[in-house]
N, C-alpha and C. Protein backbone atom coordinates (compact mmCIF):
# COMPACT_ATOMS: atom_id res chain seq x y z
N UNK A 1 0.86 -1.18 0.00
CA UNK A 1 0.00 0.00 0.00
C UNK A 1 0.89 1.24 0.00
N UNK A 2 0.59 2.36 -0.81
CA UNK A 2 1.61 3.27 -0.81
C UNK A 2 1.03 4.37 -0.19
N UNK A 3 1.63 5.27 0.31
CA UNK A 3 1.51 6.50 1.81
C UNK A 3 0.65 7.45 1.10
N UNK A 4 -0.02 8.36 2.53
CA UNK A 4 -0.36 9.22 1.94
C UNK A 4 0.31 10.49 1.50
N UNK A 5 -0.12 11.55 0.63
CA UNK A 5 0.34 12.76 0.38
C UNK A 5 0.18 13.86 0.50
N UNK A 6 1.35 15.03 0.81
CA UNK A 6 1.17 15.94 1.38
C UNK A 6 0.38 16.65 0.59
N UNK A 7 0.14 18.08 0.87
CA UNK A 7 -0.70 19.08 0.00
C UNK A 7 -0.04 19.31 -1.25
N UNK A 8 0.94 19.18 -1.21
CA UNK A 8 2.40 19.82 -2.22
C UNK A 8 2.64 18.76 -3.33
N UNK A 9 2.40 17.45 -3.01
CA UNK A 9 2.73 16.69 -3.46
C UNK A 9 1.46 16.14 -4.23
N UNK A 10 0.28 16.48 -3.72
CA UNK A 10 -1.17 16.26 -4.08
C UNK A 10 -1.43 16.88 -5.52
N UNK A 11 -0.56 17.89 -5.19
CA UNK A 11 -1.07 19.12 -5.95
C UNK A 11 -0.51 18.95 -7.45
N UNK A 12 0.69 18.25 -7.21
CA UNK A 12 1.67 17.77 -8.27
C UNK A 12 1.57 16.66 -9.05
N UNK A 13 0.52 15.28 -8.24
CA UNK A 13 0.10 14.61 -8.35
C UNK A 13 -0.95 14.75 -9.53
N UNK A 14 -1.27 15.64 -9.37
CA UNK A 14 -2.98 16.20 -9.95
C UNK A 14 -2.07 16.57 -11.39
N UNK A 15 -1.46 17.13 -11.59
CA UNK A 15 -0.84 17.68 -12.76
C UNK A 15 0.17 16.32 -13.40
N UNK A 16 0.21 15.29 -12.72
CA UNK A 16 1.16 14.14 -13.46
C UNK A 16 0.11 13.43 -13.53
N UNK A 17 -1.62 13.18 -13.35
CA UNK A 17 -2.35 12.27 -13.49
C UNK A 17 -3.10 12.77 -14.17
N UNK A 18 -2.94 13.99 -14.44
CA UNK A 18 -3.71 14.76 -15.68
C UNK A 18 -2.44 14.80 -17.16
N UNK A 19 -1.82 14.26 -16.68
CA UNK A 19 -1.00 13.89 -18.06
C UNK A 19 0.02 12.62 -18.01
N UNK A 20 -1.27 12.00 -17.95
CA UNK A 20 0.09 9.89 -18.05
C UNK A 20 0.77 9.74 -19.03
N UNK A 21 0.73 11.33 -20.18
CA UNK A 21 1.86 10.52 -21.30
C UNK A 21 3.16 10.63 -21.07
N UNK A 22 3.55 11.48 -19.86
CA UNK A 22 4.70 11.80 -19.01
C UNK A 22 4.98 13.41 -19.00
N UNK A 23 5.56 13.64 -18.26
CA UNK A 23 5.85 15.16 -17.97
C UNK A 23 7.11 15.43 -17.45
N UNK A 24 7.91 16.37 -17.90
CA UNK A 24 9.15 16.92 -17.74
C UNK A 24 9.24 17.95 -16.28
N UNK A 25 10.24 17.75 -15.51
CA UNK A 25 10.64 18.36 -14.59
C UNK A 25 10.19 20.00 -15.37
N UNK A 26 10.80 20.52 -15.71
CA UNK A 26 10.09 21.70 -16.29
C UNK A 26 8.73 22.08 -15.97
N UNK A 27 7.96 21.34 -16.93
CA UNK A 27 6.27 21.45 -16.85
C UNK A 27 6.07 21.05 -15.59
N UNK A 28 6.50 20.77 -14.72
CA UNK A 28 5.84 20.08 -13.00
C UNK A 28 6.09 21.17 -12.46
N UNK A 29 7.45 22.17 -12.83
CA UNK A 29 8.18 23.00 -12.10
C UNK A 29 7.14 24.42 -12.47
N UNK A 30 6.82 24.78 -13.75
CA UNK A 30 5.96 25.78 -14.24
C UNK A 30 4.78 25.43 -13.24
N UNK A 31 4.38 23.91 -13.97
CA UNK A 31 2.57 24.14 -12.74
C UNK A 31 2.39 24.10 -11.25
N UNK A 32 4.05 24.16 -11.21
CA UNK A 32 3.73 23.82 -9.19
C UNK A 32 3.71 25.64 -8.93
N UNK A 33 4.21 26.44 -9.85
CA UNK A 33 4.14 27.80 -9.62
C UNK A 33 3.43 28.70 -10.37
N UNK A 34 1.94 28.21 -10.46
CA UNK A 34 0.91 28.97 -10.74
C UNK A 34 0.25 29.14 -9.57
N UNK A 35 -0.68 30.37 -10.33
CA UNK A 35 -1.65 30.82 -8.65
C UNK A 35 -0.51 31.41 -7.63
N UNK A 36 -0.60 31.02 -6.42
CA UNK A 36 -0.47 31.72 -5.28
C UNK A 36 0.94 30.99 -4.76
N UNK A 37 1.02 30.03 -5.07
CA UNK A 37 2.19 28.97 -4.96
C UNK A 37 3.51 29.43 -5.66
N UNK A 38 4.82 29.41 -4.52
CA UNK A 38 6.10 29.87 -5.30
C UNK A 38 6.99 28.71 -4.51
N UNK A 39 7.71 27.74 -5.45
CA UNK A 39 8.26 26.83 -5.15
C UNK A 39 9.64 26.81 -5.71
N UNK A 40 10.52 26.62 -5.09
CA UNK A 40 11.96 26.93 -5.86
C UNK A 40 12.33 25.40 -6.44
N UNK A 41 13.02 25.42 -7.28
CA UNK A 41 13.76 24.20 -8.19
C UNK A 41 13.61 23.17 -7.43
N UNK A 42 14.71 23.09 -6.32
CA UNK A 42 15.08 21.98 -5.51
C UNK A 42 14.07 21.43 -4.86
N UNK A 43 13.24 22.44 -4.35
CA UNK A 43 11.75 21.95 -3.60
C UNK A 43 10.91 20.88 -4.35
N UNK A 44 10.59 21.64 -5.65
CA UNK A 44 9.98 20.60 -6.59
C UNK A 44 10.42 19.50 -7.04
N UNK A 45 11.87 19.36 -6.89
CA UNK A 45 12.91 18.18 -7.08
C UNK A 45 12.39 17.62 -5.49
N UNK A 46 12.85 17.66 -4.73
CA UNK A 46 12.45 17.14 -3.22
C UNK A 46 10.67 16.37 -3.44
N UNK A 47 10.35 17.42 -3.72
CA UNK A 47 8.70 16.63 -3.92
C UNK A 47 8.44 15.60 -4.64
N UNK A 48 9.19 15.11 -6.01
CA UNK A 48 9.25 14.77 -7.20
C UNK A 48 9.84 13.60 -6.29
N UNK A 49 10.81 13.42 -5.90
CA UNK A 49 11.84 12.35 -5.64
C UNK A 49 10.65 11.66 -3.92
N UNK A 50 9.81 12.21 -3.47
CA UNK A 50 9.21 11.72 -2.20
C UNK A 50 8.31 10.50 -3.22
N UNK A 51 7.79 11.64 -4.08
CA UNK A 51 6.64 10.55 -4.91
C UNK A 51 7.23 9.58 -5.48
N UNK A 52 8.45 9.64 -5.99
CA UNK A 52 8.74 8.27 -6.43
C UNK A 52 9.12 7.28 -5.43
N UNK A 53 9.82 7.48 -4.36
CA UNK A 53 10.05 7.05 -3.16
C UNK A 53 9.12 6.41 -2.61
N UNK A 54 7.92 7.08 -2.98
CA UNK A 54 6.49 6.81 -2.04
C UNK A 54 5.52 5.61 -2.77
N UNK A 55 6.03 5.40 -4.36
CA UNK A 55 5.56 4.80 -5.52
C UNK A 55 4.35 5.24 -6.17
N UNK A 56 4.42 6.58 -6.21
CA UNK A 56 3.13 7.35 -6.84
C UNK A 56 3.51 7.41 -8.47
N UNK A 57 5.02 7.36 -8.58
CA UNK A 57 5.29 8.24 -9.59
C UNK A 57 7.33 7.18 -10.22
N UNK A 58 7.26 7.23 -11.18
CA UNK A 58 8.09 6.68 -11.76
C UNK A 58 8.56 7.98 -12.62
N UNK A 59 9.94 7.76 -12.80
CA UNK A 59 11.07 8.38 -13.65
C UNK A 59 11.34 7.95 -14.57
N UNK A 60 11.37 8.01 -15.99
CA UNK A 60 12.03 7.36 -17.00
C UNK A 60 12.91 8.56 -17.90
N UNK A 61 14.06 7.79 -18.69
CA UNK A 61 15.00 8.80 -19.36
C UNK A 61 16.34 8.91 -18.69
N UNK A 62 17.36 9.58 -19.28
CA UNK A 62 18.55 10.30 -18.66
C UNK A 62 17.84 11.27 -17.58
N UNK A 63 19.53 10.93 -16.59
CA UNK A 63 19.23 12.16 -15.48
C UNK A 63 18.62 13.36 -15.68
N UNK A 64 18.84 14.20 -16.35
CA UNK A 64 18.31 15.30 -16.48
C UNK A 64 17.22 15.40 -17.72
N UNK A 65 17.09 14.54 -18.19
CA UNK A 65 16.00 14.28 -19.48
C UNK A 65 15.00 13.31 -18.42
N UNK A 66 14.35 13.62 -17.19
CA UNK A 66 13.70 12.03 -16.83
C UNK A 66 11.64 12.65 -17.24
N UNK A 67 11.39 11.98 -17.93
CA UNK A 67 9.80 12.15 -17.82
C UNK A 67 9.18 11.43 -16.85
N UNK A 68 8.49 12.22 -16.17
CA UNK A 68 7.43 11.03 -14.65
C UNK A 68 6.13 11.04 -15.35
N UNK A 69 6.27 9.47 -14.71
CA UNK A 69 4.95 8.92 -15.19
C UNK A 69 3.75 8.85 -13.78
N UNK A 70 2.53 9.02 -13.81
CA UNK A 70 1.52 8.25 -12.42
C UNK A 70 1.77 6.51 -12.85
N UNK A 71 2.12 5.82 -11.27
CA UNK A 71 2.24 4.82 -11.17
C UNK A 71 0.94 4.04 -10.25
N UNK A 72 0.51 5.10 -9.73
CA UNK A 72 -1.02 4.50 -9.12
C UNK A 72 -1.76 5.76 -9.85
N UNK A 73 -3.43 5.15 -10.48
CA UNK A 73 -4.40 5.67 -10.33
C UNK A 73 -5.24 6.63 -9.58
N UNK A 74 -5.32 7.84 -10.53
CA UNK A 74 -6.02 8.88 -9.32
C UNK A 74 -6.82 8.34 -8.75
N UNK A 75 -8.11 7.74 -9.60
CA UNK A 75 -9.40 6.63 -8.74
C UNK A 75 -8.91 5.86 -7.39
N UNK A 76 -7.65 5.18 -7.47
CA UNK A 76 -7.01 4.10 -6.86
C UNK A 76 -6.97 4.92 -5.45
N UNK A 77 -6.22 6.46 -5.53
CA UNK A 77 -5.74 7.23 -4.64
C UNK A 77 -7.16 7.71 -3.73
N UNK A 78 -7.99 8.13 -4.52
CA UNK A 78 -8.72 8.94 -4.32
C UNK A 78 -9.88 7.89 -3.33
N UNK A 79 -9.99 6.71 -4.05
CA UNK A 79 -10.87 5.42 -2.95
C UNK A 79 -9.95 5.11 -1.87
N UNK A 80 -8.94 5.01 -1.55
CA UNK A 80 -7.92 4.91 -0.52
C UNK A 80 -8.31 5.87 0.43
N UNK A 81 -8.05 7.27 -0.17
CA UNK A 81 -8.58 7.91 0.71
C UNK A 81 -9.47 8.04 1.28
N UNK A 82 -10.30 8.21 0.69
CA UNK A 82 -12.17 8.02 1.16
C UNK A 82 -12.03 7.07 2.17
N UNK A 83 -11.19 5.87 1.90
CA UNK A 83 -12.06 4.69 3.07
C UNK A 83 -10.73 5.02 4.34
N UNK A 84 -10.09 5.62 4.26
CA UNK A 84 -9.14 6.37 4.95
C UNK A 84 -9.83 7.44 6.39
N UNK A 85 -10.71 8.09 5.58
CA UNK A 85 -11.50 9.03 6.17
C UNK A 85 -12.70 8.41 6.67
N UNK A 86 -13.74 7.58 5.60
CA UNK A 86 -14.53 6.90 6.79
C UNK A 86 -13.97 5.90 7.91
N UNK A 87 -13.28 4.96 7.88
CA UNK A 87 -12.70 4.95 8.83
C UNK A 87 -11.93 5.15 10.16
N UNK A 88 -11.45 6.70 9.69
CA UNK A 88 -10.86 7.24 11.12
C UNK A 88 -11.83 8.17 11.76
N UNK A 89 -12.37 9.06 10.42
CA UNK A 89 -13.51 9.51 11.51
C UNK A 89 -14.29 9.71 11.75
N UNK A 90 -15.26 8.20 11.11
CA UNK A 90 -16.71 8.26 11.31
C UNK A 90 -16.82 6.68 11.39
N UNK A 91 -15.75 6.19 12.27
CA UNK A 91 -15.98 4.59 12.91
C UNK A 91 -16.15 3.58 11.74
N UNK A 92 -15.83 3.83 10.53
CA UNK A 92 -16.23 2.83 9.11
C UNK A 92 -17.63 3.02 8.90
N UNK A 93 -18.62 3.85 8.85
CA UNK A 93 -19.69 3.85 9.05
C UNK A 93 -19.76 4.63 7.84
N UNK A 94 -20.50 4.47 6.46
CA UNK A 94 -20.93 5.44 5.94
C UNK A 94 -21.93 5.86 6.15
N UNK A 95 -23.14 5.18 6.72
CA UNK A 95 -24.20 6.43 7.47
C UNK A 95 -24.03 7.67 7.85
N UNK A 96 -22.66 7.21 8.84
CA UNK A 96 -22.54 8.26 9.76
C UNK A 96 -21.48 9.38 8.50
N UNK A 97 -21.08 9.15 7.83
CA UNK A 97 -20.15 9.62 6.27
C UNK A 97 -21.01 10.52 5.76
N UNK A 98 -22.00 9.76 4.82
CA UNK A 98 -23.08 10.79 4.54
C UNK A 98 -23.95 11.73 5.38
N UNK A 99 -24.34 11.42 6.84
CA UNK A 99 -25.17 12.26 7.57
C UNK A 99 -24.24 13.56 7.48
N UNK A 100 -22.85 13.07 7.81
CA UNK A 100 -22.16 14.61 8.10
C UNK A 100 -21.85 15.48 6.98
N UNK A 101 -21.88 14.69 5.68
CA UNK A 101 -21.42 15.19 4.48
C UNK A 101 -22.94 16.06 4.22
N UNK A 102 -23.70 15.92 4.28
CA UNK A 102 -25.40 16.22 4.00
C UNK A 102 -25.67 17.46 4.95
N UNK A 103 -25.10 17.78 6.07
CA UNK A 103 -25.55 17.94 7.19
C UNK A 103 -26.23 19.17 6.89
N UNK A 104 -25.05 20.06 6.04
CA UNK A 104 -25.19 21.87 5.95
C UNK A 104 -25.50 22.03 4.65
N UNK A 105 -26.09 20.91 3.91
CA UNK A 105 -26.64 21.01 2.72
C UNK A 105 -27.42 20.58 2.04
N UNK A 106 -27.92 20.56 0.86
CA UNK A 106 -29.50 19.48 0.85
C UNK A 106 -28.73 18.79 -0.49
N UNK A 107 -29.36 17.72 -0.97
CA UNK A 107 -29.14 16.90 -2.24
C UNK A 107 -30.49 17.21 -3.15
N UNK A 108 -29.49 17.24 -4.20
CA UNK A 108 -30.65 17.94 -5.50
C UNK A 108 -31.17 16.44 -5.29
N UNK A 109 -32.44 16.23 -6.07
CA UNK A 109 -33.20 14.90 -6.71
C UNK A 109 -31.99 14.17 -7.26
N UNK A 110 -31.36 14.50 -8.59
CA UNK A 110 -30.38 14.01 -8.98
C UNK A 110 -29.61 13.06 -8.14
N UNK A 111 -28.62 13.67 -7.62
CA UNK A 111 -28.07 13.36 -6.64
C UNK A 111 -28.60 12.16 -5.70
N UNK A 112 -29.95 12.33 -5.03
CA UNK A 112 -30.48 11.44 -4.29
C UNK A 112 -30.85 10.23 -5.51
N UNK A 113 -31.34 10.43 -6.47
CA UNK A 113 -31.29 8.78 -7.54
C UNK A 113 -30.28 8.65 -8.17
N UNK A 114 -28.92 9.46 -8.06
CA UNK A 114 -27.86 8.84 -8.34
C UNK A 114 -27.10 8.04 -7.02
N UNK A 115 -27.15 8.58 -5.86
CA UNK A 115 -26.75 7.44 -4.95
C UNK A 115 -28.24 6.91 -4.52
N UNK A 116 -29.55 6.83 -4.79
CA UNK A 116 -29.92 5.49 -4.85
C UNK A 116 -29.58 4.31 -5.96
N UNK A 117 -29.27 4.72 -6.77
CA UNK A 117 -28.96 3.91 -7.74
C UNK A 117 -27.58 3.03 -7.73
N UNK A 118 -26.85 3.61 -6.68
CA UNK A 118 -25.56 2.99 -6.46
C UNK A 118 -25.65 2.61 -5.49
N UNK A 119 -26.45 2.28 -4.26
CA UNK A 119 -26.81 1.90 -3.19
C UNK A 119 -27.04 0.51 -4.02
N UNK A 120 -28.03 0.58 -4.76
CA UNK A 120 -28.75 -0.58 -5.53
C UNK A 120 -27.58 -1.58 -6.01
N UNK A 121 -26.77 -0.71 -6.76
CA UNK A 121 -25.62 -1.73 -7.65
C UNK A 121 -24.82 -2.47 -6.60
N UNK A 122 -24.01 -1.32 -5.26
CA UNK A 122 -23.25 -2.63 -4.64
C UNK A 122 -24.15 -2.65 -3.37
N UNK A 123 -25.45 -2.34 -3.22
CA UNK A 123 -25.88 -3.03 -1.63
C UNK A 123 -26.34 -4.50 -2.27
């Protein structure tokens, strides 16, 4: 099972799983410093080298030519997490998941026959 990730690394994540045909230190380095975010070289190198470390993310190429690839699935990441979170803090309970997710907001119709409808498929 591979770890979770920081904000920094999430963020970077999102920009290497929005492009699996691989991406250049460069382009990781440009999109980690859009918006509000200012990240120096080495930082983004540091981040880059956790994810592969961590097995999010593979290197291919010469040293300084390396394109990273996603080695796990955003879906993969993203259900990890989820059962991550019902688990720690709502006892494994999705009742108790959805009550709190619902709490300060209402569900269009939609919404309510799209998770009845998936209630249906895996209950």
């Amino acid at each position: 099972m591979f770890g979770k990730l920081t904000e920094k690394e999430y963020t970077i994540m999102k920009y290497i799983w929005d492009n699996p045909e691989g991406v250049t230190f460069n382009e990781v380095y440009i999109y980690a410093n859009t918006g509000d975010s200012r990240l120096q070289r080495q930082t983004v190198n540091t981040h880059l080298h956790h994810l592969i470390e961590k097995g999010f993310v593979k290197a291919e190429g010469e040293e300084r030519r390396h394109l990273y690839y996603p080695l796990i699935p955003r879906a993969e990441y993203d259900n990890m997490l989820a059962e991550h979170v019902v688990e720690q803090l709502f006892d494994g309970s999705l009742k108790k998941f959805v009550a709190a997710l619902t709490s300060n907001r209402s569900l269009t119709s939609q919404e309510v026959s799209e998770l009845k409808a998936l209630i249906k498929r895996r209950g």
